[in-house]
C-alpha atoms as a PDB file:
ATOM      1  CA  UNK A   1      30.507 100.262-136.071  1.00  0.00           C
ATOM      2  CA  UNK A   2      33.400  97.632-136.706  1.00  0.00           C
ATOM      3  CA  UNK A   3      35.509  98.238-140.113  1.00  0.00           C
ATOM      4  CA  UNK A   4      33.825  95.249-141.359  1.00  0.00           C
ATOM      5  CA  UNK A   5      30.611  96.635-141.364  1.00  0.00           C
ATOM      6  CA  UNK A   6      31.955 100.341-143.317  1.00  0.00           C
ATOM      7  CA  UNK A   7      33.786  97.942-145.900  1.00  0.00           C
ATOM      8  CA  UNK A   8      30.249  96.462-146.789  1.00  0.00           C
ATOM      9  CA  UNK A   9      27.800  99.314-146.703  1.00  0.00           C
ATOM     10  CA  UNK A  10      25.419  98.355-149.411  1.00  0.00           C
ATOM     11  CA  UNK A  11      27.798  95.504-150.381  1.00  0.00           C
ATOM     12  CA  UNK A  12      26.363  92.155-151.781  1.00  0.00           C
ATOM     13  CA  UNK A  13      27.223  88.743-151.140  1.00  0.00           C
ATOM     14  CA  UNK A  14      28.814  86.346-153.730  1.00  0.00           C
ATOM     15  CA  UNK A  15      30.255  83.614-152.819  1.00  0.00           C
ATOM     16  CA  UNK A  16      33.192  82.131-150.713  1.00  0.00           C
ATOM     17  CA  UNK A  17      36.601  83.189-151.954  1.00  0.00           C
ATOM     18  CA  UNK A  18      37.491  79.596-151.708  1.00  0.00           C
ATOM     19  CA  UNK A  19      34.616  77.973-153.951  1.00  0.00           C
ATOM     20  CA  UNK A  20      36.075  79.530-156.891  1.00  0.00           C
ATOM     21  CA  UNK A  21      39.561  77.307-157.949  1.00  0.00           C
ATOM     22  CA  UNK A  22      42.144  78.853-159.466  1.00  0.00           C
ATOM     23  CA  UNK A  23      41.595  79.222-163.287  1.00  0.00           C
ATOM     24  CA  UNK A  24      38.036  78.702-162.657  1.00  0.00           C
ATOM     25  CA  UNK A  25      34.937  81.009-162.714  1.00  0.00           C
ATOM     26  CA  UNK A  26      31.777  80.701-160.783  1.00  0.00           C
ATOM     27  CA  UNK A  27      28.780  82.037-161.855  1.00  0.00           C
ATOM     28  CA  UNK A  28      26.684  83.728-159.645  1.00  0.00           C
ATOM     29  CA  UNK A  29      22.936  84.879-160.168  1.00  0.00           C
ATOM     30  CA  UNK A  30      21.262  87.346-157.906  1.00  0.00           C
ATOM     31  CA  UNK A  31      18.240  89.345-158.952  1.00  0.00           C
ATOM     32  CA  UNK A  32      18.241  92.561-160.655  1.00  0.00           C
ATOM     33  CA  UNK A  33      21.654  91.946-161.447  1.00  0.00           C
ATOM     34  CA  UNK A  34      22.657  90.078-165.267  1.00  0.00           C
ATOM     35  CA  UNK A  35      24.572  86.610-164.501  1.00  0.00           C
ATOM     36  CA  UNK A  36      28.257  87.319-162.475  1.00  0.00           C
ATOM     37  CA  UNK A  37      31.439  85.815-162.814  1.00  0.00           C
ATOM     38  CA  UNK A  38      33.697  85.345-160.822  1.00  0.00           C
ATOM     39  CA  UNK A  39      36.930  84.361-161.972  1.00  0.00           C
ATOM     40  CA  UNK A  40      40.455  83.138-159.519  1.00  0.00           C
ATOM     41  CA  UNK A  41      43.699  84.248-161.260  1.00  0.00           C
ATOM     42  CA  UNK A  42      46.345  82.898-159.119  1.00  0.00           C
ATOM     43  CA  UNK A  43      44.470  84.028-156.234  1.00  0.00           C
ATOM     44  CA  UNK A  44      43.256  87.320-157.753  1.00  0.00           C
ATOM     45  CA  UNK A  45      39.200  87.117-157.915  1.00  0.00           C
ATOM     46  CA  UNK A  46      37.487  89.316-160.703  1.00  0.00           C
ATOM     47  CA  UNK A  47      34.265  90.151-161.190  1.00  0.00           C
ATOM     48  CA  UNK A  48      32.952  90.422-164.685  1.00  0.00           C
ATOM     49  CA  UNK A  49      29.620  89.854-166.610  1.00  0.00           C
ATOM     50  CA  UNK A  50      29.082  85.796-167.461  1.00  0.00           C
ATOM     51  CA  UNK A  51      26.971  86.246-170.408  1.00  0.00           C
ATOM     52  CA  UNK A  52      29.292  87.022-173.613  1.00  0.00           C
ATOM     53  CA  UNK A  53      28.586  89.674-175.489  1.00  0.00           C
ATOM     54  CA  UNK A  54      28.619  88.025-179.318  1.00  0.00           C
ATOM     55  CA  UNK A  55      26.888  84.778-178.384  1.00  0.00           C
ATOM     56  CA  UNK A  56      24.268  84.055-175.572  1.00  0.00           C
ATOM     57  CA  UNK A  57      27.067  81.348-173.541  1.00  0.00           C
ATOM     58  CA  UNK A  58      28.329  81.579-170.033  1.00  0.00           C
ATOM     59  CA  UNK A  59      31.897  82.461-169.628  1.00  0.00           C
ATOM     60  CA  UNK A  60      32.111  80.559-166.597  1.00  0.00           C
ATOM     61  CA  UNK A  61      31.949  77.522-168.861  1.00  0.00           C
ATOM     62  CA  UNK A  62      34.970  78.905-170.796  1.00  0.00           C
ATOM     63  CA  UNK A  63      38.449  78.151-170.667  1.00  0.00           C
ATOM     64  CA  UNK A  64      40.746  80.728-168.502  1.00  0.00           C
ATOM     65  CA  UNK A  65      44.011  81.587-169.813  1.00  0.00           C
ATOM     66  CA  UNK A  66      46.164  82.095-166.412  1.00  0.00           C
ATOM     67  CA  UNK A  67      49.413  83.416-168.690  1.00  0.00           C
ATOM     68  CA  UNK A  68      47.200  85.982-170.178  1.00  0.00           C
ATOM     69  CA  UNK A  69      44.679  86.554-167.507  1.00  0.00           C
ATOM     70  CA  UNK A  70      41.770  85.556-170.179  1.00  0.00           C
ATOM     71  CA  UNK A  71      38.432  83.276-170.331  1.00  0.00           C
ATOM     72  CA  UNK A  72      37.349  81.719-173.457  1.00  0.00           C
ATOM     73  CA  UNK A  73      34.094  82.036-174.911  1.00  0.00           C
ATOM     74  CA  UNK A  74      32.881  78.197-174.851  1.00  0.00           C
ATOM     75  CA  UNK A  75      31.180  78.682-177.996  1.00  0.00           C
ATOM     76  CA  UNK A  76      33.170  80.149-180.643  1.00  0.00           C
ATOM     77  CA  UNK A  77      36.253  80.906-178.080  1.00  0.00           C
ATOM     78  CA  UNK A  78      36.791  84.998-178.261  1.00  0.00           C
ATOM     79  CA  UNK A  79      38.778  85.947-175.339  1.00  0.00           C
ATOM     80  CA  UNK A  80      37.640  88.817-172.746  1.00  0.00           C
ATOM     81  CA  UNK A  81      39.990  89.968-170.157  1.00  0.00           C
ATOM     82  CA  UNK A  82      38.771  89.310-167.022  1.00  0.00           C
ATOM     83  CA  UNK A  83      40.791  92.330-165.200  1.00  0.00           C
ATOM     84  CA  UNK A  84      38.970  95.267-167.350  1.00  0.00           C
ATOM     85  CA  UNK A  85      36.045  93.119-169.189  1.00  0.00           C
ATOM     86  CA  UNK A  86      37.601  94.035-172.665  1.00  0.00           C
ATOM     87  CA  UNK A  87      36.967  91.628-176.053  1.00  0.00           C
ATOM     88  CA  UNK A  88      40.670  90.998-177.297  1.00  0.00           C
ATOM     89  CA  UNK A  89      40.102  88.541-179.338  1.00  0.00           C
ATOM     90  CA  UNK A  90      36.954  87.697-182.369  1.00  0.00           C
ATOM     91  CA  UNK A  91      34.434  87.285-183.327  1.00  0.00           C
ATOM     92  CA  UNK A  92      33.899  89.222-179.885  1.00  0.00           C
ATOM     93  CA  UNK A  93      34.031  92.943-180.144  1.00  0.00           C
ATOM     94  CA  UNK A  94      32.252  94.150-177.107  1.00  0.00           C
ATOM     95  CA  UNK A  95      33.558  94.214-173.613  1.00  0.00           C
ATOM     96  CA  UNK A  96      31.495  92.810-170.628  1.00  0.00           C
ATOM     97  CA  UNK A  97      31.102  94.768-167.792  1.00  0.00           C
ATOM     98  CA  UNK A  98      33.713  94.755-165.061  1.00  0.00           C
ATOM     99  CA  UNK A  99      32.255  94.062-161.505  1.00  0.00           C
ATOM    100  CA  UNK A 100      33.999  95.914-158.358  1.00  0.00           C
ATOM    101  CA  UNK A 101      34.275  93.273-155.843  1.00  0.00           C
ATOM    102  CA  UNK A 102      35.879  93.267-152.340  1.00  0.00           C
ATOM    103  CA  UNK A 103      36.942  90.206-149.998  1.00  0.00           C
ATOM    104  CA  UNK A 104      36.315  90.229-145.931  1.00  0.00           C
ATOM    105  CA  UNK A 105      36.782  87.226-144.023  1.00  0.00           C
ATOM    106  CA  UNK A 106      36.917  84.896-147.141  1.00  0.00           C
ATOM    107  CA  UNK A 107      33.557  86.107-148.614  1.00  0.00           C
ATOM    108  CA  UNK A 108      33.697  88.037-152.119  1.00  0.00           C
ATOM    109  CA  UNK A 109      30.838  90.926-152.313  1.00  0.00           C
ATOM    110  CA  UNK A 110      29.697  92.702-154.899  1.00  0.00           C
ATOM    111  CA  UNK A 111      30.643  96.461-153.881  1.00  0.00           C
ATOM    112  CA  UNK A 112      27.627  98.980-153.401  1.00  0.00           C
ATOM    113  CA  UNK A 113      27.059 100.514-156.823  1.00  0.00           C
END
């Protein structure tokens, strides 16, 4: 078994590490899962929930904050951290979930959980 195939034992397939620009996020739907997204900071991809957690908007249509590694709620613009899902700014006070992702051969996956 190649050490490609051990790194994505039960892994699931995102997206390209290139289709997401930096201080962008791409959201990504796949079933059984709640909306993902994921988010380039200067070439670091995270993997967080897209839906926020005070208003039903997709954080992939937020603004990212590259100085503060941050996305914007589009609607009423409380900030999550996209490296441990946390709310740090209002009117949002609950985190979104953090995603554990890996990268092989340009492709992000979702790792086995």
């Amino acid at each position: 078994m190649s050490g490609n195939a051990m790194t994505l034992e039960g892994a699931i397939y995102l997206c390209e590490a290139g289709d997401v620009p930096n201080g962008e996020g791409k959201r990504v739907m796949i079933d059984g899962f709640n909306p993902i997204g994921v988010f380039n900071l200067e070439g670091e991809l995270h993997a967080i929930d897209d839906t926020c957690t005070h208003g039903d908007a997709s954080l992939c249509d937020g603004e990212v904050d590259l100085d503060f590694g941050m996305v914007a709620c589009p609607f009423h613009q409380g900030c999550f951290d996209l490296r441990t899902g946390e709310a740090v700014t209002s009117p949002c006070v609950l985190p979104v979930k953090v995603h554990p992702i890996t990268i092989v051969d340009g492709k992000v996956y979702l790792k086995g959980q």
